[in-house]
N, C-alpha and C. Protein backbone atom coordinates (compact mmCIF):
# COMPACT_ATOMS: atom_id res chain seq x y z
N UNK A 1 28.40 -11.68 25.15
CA UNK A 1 27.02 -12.10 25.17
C UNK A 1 26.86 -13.56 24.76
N UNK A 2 27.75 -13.94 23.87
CA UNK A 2 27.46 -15.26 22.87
C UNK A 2 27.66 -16.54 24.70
N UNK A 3 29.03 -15.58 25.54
CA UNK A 3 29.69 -16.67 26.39
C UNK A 3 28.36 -17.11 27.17
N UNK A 4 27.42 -16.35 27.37
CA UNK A 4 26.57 -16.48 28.65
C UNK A 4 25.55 -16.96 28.31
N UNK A 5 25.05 -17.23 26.78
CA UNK A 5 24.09 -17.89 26.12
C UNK A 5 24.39 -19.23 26.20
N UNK A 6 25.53 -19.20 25.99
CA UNK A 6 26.57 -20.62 25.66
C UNK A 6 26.27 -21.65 27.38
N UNK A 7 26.57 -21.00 27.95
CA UNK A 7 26.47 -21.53 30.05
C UNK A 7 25.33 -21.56 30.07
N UNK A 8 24.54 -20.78 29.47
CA UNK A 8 23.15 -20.80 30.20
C UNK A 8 22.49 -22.24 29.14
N UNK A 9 22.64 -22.75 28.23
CA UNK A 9 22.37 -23.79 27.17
C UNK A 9 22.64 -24.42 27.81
N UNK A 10 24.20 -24.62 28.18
CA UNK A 10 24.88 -26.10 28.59
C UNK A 10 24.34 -26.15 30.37
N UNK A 11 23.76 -25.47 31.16
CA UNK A 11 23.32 -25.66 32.43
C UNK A 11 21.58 -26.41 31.97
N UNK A 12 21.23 -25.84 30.74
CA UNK A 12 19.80 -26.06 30.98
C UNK A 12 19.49 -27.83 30.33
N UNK A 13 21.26 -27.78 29.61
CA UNK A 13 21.05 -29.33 28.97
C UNK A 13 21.58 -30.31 30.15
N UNK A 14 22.15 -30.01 30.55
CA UNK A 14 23.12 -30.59 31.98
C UNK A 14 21.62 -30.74 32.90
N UNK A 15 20.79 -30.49 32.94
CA UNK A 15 19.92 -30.78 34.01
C UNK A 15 20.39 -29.82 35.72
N UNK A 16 20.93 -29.10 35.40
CA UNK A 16 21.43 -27.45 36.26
C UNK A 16 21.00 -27.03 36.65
N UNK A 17 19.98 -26.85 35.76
CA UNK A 17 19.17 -25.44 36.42
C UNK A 17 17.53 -26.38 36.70
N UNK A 18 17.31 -26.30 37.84
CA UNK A 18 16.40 -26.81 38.43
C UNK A 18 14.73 -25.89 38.42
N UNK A 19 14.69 -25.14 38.13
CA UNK A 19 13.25 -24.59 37.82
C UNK A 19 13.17 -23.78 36.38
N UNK A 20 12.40 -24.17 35.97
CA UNK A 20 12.17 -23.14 34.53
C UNK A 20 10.31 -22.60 34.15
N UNK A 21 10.52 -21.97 33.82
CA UNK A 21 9.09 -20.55 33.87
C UNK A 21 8.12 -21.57 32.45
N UNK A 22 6.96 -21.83 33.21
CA UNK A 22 6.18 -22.71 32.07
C UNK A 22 5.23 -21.12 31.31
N UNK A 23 4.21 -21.33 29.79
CA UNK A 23 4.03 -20.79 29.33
C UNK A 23 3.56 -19.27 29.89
N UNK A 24 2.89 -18.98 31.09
CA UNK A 24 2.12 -18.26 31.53
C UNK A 24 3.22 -17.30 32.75
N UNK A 25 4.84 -17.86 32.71
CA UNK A 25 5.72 -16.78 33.19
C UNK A 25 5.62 -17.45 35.00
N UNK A 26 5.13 -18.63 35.50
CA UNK A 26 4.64 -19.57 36.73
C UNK A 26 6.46 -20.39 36.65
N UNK A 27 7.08 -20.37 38.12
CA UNK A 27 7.94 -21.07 37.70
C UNK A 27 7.39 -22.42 38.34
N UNK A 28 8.22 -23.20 37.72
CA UNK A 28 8.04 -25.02 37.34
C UNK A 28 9.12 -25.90 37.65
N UNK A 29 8.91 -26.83 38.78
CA UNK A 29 10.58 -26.92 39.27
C UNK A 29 10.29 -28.46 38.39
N UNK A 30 11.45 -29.25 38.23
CA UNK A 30 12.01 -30.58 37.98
C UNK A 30 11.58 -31.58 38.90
N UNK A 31 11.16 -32.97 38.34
CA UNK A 31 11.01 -34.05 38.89
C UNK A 31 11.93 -34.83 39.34
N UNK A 32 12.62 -33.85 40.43
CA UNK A 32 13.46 -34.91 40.90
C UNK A 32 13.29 -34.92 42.51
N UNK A 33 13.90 -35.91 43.47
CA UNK A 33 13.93 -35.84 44.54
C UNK A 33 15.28 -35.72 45.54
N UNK A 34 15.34 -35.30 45.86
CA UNK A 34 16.83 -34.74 47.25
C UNK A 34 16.47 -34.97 48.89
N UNK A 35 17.56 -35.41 49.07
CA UNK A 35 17.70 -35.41 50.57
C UNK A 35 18.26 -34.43 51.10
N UNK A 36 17.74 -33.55 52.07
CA UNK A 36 17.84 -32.08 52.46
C UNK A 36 17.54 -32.64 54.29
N UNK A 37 18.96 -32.70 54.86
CA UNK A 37 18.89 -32.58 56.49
C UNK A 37 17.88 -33.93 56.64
N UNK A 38 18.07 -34.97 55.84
CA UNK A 38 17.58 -36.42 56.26
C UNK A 38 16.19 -36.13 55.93
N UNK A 39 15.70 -35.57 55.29
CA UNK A 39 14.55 -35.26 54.69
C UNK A 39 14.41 -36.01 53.26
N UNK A 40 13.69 -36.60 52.62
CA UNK A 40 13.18 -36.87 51.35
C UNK A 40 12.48 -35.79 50.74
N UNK A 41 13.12 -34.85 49.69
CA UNK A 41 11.88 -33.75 49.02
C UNK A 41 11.97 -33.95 47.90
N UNK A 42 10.73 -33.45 47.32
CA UNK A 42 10.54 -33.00 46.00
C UNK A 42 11.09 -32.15 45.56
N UNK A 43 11.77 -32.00 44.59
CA UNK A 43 12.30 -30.69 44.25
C UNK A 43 11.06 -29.54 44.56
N UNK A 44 9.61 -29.79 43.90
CA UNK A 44 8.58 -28.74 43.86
C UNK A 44 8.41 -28.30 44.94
N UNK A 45 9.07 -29.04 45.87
CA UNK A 45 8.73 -28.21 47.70
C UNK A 45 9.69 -27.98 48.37
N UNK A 46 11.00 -27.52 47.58
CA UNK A 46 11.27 -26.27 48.08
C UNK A 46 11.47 -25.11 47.68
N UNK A 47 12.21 -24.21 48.07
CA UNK A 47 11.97 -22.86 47.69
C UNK A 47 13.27 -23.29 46.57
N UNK A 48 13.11 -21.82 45.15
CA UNK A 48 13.45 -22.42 44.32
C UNK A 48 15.04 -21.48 44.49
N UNK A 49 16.34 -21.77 44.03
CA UNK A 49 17.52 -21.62 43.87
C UNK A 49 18.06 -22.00 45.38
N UNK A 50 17.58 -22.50 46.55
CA UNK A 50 18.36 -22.49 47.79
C UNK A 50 18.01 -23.90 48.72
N UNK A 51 17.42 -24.28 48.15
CA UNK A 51 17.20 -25.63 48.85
C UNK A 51 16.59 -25.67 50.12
N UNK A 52 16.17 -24.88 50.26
CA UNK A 52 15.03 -25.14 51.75
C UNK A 52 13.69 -25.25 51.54
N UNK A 53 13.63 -26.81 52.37
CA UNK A 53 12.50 -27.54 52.66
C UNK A 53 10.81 -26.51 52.58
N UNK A 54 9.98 -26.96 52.06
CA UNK A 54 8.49 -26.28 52.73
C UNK A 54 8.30 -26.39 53.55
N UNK A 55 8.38 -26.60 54.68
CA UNK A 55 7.96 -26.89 55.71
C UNK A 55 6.41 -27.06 56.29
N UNK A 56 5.35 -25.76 55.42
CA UNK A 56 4.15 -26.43 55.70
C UNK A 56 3.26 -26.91 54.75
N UNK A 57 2.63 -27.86 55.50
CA UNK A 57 1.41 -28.29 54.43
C UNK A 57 0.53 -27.69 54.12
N UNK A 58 0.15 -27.99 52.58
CA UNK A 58 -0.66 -27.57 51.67
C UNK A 58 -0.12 -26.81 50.80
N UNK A 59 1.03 -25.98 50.52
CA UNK A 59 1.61 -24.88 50.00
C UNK A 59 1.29 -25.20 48.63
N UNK A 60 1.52 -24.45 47.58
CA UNK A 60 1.19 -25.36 46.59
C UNK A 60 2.31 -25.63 45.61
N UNK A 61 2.61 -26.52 45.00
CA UNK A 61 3.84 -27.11 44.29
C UNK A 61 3.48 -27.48 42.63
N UNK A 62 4.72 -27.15 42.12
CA UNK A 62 4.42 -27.58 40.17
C UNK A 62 5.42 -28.29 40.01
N UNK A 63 5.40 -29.12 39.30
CA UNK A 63 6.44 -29.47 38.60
C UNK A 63 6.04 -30.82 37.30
N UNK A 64 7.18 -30.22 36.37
CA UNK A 64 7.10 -30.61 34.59
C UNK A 64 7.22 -32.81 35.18
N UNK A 65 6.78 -33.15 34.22
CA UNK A 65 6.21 -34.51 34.25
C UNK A 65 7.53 -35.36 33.28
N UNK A 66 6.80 -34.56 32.24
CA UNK A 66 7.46 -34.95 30.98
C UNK A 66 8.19 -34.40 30.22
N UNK A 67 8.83 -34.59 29.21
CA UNK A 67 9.36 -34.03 27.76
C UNK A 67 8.47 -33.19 27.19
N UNK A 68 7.27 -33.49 27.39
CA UNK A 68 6.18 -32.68 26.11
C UNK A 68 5.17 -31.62 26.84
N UNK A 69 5.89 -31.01 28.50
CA UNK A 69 5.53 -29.92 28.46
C UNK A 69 4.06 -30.39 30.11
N UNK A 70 4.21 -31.87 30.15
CA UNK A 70 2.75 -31.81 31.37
C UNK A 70 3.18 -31.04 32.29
N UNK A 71 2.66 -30.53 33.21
CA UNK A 71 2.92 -30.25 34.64
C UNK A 71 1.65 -30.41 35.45
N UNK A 72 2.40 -30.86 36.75
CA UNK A 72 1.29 -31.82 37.85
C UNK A 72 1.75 -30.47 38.51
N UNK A 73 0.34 -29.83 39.46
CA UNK A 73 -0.34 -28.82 40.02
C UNK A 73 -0.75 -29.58 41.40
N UNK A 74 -0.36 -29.75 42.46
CA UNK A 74 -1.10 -29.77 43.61
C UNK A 74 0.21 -29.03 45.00
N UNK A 75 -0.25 -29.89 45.99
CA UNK A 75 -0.02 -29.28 46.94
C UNK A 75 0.96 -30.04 47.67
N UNK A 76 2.35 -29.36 48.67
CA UNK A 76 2.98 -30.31 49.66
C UNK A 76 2.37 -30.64 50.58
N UNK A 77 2.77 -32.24 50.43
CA UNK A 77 2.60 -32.78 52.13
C UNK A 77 3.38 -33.41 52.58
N UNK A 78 3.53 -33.19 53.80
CA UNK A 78 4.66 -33.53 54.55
C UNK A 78 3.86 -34.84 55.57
N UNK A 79 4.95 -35.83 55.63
CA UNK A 79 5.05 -36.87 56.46
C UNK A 79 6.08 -36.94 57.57
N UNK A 80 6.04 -37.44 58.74
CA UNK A 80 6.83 -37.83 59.72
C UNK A 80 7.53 -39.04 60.05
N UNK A 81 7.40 -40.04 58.63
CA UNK A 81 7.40 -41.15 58.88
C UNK A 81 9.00 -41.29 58.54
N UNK A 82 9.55 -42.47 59.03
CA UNK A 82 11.19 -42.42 58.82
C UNK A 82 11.46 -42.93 57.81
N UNK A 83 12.22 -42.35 56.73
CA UNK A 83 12.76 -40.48 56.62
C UNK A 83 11.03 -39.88 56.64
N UNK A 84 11.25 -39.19 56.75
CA UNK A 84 10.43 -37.86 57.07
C UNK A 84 10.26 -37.44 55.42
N UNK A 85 9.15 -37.01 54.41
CA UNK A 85 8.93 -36.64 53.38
C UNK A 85 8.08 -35.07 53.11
N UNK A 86 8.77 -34.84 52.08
CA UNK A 86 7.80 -33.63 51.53
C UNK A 86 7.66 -33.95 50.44
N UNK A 87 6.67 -34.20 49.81
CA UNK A 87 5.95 -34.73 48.07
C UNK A 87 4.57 -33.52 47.85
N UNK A 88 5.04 -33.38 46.69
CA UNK A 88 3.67 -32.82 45.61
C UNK A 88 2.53 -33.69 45.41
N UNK A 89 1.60 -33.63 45.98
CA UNK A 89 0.34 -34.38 45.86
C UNK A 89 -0.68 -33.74 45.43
């Protein structure tokens, strides 16, 4: 038990694990961005453990800001412009 406490610490300090459950049990992905198939995404727009894109607009997206817990609440939108984007707006 101690081993899997131990991985699951060092993934969540490592910046690993890419979504984590804010107070209300809602998961909450990371502010970061990836290129997915020449795509620019937000982490918050895509689906969470597999890396695929949202594909449509408006869906709605979270993700933590800061250290002290903000999280920005809106929606994906997708652009066509080259690269091609999906952002939390």
């Amino acid at each position: 038990m101690h081993f899997i406490s131990i991985v699951g610490a060092l993934a969540f300090a490592t910046g690993i694990q890419g979504w984590t459950k804010d107070g209300q049990g809602n998961w909450v992905a990371n502010n970061n961005w990836w290129v997915i198939r020449g795509t620019n995404v937000h982490e918050s727009c895509t689906r969470m453990n597999d890396n695929t894109v949202i594909y449509r607009n408006n869906e709605a997206c979270a993700y933590w800001t800061d250290g002290a817990g903000t999280i920005k609440r809106g929606r994906c939108k997708l652009t066509n412009q080259n690269p091609s984007t999906a952002s939390c707006v």
